[in-house]
N, C-alpha and C. Protein backbone atom coordinates (compact mmCIF):
# COMPACT_ATOMS: atom_id res chain seq x y z
N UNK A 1 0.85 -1.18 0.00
CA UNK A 1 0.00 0.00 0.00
C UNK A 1 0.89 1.24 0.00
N UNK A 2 0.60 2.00 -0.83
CA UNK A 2 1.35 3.55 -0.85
C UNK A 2 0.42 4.65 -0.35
N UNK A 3 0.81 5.12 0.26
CA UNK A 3 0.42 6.78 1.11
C UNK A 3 0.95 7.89 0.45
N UNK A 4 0.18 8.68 0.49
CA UNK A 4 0.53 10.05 0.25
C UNK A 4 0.13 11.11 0.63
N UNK A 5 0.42 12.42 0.57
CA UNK A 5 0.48 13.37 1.62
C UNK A 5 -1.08 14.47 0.09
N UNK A 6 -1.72 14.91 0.84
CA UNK A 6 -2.56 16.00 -0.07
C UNK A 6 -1.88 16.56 -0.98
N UNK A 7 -0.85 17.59 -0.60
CA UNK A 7 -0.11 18.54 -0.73
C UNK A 7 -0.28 18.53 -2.85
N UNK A 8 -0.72 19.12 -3.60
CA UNK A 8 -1.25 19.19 -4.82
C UNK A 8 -2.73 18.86 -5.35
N UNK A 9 -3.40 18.51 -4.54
CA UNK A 9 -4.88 18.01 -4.67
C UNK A 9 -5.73 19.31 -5.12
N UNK A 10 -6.22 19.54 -5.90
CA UNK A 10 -7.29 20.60 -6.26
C UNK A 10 -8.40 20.35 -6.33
N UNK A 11 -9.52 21.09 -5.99
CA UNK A 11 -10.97 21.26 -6.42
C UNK A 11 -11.53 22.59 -7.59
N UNK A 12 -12.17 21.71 -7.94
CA UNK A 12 -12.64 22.56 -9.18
C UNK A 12 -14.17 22.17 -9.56
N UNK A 13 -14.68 23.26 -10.28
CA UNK A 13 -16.11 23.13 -9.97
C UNK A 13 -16.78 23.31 -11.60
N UNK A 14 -18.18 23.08 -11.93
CA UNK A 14 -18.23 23.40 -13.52
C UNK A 14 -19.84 23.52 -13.23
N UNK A 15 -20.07 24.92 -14.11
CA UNK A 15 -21.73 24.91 -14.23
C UNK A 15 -22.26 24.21 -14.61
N UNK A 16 -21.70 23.41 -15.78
CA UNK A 16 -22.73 21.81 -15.76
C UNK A 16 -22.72 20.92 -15.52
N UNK A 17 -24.00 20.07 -15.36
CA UNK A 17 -23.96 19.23 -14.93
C UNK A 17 -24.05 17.42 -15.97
N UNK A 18 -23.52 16.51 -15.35
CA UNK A 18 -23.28 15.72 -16.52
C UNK A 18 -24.33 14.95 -17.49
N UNK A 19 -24.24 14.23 -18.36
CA UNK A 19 -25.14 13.68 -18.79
C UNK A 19 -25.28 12.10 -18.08
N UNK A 20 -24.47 11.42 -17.29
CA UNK A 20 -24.70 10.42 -16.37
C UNK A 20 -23.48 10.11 -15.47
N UNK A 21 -23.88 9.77 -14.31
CA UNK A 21 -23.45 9.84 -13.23
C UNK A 21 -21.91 8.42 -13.62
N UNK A 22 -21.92 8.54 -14.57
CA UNK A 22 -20.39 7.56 -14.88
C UNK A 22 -19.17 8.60 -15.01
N UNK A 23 -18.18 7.81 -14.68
CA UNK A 23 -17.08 8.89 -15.36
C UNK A 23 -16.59 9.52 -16.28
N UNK A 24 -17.66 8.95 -17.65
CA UNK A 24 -17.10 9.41 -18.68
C UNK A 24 -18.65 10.87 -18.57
N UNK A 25 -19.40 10.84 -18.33
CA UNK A 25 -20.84 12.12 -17.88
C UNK A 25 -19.57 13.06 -17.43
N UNK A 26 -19.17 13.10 -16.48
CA UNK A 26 -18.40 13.51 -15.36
C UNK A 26 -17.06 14.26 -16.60
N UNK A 27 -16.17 13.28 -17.36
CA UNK A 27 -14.78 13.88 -17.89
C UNK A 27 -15.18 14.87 -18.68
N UNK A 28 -16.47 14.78 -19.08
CA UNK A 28 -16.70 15.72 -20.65
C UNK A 28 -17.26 17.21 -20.27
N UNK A 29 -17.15 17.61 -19.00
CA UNK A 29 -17.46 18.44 -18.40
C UNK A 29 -16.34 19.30 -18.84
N UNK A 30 -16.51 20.75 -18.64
CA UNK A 30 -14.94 21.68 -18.21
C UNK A 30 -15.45 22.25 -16.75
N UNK A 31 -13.80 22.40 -16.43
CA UNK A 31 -14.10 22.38 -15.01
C UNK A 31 -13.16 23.88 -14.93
N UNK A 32 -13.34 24.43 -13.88
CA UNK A 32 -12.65 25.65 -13.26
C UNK A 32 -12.20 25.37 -12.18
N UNK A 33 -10.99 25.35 -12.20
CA UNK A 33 -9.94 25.33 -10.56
C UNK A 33 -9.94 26.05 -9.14
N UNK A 34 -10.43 25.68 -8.24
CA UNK A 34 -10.84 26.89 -7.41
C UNK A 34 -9.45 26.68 -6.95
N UNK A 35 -8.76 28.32 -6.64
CA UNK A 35 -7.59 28.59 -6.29
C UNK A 35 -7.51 28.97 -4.83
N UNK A 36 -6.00 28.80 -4.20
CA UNK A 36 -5.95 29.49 -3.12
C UNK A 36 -6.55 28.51 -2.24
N UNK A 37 -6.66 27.23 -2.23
CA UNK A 37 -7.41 26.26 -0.89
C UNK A 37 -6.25 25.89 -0.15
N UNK A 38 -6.76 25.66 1.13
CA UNK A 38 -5.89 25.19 2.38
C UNK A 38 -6.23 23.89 2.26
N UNK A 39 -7.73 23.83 2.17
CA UNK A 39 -7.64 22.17 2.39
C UNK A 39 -9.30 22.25 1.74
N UNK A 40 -9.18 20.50 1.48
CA UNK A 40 -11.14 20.11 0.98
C UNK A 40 -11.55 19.62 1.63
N UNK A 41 -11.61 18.92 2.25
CA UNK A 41 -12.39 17.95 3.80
C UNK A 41 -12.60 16.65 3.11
N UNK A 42 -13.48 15.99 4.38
CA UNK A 42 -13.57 14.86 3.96
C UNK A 42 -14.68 14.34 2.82
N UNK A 43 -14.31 13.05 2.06
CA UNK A 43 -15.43 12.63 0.96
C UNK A 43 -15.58 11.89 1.02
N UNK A 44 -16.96 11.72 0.99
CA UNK A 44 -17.74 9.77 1.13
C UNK A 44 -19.06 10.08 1.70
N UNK A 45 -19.60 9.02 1.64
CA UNK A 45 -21.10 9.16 2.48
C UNK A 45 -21.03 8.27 3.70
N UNK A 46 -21.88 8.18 4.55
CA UNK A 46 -22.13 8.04 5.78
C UNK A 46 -23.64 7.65 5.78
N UNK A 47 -24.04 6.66 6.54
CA UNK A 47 -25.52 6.12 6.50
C UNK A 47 -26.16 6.71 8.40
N UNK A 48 -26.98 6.79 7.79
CA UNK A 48 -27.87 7.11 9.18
C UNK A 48 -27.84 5.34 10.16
N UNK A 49 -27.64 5.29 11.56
CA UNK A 49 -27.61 4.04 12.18
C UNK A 49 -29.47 3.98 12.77
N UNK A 50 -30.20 3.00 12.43
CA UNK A 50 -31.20 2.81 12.26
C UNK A 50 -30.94 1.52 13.37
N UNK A 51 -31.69 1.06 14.85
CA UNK A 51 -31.93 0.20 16.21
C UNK A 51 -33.10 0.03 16.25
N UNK A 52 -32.80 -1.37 16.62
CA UNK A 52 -34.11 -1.68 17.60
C UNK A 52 -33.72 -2.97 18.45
N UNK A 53 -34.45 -2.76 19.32
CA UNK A 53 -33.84 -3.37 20.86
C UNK A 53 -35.09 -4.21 20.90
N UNK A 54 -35.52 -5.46 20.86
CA UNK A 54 -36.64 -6.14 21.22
C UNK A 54 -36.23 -6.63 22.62
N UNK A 55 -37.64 -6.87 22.86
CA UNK A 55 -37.43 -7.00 24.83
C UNK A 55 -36.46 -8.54 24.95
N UNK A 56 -36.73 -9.07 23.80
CA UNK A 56 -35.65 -10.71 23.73
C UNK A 56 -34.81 -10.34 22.54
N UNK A 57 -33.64 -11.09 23.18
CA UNK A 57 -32.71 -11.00 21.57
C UNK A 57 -31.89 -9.73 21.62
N UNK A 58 -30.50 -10.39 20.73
CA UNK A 58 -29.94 -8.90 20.65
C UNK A 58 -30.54 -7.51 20.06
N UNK A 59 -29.66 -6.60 19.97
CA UNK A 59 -30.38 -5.33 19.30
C UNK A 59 -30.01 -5.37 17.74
N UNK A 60 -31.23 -5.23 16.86
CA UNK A 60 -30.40 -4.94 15.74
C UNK A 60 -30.46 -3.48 14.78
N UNK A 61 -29.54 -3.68 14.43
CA UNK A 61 -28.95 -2.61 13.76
C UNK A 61 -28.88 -2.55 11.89
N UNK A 62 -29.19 -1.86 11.55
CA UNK A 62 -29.47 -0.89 9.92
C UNK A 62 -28.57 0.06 9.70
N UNK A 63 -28.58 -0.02 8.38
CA UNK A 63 -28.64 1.15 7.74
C UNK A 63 -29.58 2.06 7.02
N UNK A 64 -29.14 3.39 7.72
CA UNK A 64 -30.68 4.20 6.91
C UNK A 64 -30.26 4.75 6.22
N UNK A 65 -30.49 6.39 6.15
CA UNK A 65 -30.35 6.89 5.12
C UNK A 65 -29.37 7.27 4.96
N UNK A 66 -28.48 7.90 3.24
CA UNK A 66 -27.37 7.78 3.10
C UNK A 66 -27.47 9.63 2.86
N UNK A 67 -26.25 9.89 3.53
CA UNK A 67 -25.60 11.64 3.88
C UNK A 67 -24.46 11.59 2.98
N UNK A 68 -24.41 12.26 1.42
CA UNK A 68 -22.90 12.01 0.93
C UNK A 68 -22.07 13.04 1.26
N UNK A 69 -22.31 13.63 2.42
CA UNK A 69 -21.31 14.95 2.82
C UNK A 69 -21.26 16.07 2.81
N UNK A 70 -20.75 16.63 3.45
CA UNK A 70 -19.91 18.36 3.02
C UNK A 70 -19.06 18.56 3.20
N UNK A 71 -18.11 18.72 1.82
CA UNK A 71 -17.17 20.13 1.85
C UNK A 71 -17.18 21.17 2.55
N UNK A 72 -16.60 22.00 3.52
CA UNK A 72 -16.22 23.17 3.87
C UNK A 72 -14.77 23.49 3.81
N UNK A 73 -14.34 23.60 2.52
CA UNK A 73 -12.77 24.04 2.74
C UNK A 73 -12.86 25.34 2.57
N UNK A 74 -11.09 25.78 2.94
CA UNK A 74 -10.89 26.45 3.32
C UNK A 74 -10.10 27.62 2.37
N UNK A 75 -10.23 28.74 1.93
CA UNK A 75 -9.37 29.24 0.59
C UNK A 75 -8.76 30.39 1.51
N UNK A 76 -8.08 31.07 0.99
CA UNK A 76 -7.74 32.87 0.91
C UNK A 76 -8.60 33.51 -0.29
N UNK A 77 -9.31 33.87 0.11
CA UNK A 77 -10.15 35.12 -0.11
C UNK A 77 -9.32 35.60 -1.82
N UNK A 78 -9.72 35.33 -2.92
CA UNK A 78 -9.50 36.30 -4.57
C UNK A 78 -10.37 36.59 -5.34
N UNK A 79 -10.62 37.68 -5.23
CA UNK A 79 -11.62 38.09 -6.44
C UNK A 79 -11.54 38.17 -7.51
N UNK A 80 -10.00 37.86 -8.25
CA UNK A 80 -9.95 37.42 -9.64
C UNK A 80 -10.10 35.99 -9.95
N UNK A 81 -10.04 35.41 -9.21
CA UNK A 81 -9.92 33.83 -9.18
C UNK A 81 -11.50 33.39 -10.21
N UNK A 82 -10.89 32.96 -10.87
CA UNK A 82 -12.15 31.78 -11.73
C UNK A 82 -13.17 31.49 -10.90
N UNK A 83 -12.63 30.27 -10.62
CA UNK A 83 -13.21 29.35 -9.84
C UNK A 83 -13.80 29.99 -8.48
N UNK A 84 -13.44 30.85 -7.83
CA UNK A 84 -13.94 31.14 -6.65
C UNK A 84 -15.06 32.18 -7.13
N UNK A 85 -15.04 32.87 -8.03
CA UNK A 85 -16.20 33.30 -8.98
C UNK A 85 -17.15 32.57 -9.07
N UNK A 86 -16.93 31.54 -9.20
CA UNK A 86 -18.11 30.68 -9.83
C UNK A 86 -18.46 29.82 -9.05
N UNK A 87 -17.66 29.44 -7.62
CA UNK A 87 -18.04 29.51 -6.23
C UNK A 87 -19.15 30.39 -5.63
N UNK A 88 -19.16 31.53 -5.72
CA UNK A 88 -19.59 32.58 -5.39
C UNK A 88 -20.98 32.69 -5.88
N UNK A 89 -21.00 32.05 -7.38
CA UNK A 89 -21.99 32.35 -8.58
C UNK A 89 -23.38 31.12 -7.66
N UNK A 90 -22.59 30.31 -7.49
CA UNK A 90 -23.45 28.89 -7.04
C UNK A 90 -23.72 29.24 -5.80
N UNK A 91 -23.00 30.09 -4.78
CA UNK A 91 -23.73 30.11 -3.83
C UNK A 91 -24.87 31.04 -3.22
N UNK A 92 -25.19 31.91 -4.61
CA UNK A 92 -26.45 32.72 -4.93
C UNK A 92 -27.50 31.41 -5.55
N UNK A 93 -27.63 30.24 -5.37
CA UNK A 93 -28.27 29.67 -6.88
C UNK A 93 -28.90 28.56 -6.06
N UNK A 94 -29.76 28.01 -6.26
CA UNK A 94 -30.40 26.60 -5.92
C UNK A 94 -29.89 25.34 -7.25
N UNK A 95 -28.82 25.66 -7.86
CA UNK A 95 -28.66 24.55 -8.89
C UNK A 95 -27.82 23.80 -8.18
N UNK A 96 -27.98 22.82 -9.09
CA UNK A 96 -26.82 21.34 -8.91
C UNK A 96 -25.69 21.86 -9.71
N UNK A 97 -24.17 21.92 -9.15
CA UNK A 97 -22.99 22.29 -10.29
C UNK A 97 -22.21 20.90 -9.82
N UNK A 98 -21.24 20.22 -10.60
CA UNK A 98 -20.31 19.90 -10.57
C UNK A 98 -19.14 20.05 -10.20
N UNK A 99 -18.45 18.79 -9.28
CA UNK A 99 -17.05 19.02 -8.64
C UNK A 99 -16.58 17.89 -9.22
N UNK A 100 -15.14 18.38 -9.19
CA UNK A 100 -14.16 17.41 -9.33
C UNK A 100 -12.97 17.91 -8.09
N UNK A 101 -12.61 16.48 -7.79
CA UNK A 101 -11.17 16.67 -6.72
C UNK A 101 -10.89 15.89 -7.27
N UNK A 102 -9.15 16.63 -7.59
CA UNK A 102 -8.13 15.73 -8.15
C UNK A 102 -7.24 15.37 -6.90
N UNK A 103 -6.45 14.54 -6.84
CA UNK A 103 -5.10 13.80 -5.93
C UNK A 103 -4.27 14.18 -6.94
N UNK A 104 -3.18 14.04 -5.88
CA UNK A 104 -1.46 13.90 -5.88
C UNK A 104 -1.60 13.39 -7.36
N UNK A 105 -1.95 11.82 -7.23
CA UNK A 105 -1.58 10.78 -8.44
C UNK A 105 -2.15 10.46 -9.31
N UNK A 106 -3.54 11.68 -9.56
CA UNK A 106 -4.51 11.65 -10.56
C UNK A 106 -5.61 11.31 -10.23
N UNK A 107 -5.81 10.79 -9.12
CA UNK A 107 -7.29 9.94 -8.83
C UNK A 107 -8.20 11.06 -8.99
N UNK A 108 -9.57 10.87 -9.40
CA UNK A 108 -10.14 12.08 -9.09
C UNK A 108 -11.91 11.57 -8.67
N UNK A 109 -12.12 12.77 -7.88
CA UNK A 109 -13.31 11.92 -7.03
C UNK A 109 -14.57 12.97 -7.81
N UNK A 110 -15.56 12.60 -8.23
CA UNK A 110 -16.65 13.32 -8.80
C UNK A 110 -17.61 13.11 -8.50
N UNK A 111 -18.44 14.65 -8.09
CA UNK A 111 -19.67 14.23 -7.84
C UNK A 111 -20.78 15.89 -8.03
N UNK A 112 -21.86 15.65 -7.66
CA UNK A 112 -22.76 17.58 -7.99
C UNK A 112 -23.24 17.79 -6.73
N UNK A 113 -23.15 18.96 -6.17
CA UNK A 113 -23.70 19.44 -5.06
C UNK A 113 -24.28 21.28 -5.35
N UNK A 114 -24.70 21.34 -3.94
CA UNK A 114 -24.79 23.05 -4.18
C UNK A 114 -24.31 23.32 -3.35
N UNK A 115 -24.26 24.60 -3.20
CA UNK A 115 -23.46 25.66 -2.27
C UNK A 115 -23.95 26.19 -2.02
N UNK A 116 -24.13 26.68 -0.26
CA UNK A 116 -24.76 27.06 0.30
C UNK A 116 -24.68 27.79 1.15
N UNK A 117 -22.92 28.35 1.07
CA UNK A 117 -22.45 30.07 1.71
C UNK A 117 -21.59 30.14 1.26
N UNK A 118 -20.93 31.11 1.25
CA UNK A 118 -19.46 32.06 0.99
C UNK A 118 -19.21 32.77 1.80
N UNK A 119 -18.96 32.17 3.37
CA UNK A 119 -18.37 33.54 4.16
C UNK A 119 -17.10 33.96 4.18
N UNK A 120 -17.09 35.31 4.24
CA UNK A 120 -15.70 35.41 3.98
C UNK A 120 -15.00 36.06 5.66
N UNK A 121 -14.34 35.56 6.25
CA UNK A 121 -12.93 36.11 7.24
C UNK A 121 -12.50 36.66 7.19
N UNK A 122 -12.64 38.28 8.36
CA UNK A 122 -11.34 38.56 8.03
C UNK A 122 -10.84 38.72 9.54
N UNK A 123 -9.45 38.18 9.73
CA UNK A 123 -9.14 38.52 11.63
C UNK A 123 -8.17 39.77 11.90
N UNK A 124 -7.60 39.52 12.41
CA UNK A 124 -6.45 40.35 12.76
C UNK A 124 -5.43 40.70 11.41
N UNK A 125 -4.53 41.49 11.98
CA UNK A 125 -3.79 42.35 11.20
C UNK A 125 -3.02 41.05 10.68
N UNK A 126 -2.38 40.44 11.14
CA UNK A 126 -1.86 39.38 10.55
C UNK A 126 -2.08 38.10 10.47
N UNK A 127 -3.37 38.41 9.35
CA UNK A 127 -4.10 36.92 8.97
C UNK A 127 -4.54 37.80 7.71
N UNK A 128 -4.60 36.27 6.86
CA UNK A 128 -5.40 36.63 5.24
C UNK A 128 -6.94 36.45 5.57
N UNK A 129 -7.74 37.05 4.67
CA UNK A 129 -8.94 36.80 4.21
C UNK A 129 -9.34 35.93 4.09
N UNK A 130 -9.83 35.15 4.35
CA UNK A 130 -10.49 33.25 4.16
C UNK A 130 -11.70 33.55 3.77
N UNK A 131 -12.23 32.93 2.92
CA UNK A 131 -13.76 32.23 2.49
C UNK A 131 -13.74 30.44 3.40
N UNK A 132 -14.68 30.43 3.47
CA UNK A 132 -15.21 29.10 4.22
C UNK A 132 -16.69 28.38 3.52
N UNK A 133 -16.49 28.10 2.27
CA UNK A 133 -17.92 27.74 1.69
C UNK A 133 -18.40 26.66 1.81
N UNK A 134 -19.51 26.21 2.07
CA UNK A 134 -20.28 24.67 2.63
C UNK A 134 -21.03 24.60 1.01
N UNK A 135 -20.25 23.06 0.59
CA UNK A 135 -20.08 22.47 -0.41
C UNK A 135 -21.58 21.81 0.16
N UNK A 136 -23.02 20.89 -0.11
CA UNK A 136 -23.33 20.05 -0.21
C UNK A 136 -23.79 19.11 -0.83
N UNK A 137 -23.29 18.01 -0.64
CA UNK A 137 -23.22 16.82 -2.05
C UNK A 137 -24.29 16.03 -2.04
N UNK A 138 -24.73 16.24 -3.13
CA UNK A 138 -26.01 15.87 -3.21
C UNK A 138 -26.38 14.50 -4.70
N UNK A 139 -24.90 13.67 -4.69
CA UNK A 139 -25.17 12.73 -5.20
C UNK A 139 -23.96 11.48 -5.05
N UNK A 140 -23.81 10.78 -5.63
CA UNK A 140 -22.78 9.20 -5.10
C UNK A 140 -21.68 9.87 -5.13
N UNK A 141 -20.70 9.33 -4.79
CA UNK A 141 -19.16 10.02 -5.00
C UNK A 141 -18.71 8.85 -6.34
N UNK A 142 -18.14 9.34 -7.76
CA UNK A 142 -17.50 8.62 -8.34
C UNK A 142 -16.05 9.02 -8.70
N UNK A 143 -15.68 7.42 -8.19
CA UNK A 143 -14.49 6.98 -8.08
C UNK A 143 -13.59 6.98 -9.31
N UNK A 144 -12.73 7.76 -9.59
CA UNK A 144 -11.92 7.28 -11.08
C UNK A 144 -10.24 7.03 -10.60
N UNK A 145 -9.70 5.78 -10.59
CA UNK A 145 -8.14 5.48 -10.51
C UNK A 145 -7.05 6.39 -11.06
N UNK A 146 -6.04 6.81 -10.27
CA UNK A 146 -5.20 7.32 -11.31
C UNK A 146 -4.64 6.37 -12.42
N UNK A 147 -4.45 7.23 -13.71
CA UNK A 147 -3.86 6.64 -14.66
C UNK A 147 -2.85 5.75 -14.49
């Protein structure tokens, strides 16, 4: 097994959305690079834990419903930036846009969500401007191998 560190991973985002939820829906997209990120958070979904305890017998346990996440990363604040434009654009909007996160080694994880703030930070004299935008994903995560 090989590890690797983030450190080159980008997100990037595209006003449309694909024609099917495969990877090739997903490649034929163009995408815009959102610049300036600290970090993307975590990706995957998570199921709701669904119990029941009968008065005999162990308890059993489900899965319910499936949560595919949120993004809240983290940028420095650019107003020329593409992508954080069009960050910005989506988080005026009730549409579905497209993400892509690339890895280190090409992998890239795809999926459509909306956006649902752009706040922007600002602290003390010596700190940058941060945006903090809540990504939510609102479909499977697909998986593509690096080359």
């Amino acid at each position: 097994m090989v590890s690797t560190t983030s450190a080159g991973s980008a997100l990037a985002i595209s006003a449309g959305t694909p024609t099917s939820q495969l990877p090739a829906g997903y490649s034929a997209l163009t995408y815009t690079e959102i610049g300036q990120i600290q970090n993307i958070g975590a990706i995957g979904a998570t199921y709701a834990k669904v119990e029941f305890q009968p008065l005999k017998g162990p308890k059993q346990k489900h899965k319910g419903s499936v949560d595919y996440g949120t993004l809240n990363p983290t940028l420095a604040h650019d107003e020329a930036d593409a992508g954080q434009t069009l960050l910005r654009t989506a988080s005026d909007s009730n549409n579905l846009y497209a993400f892509a996160v690339t890895y280190p080694n090409g992998a890239k994880r795809y999926f459509q969500g909306r956006v649902f703030g752009y706040p922007e930070t600002t602290d003390g004299a010596d700190s940058i401007i941060t945006a903090a935008p809540t990504i939510e994903i609102d479909t499977a995560i697909v998986k593509v191998a690096a080359a």
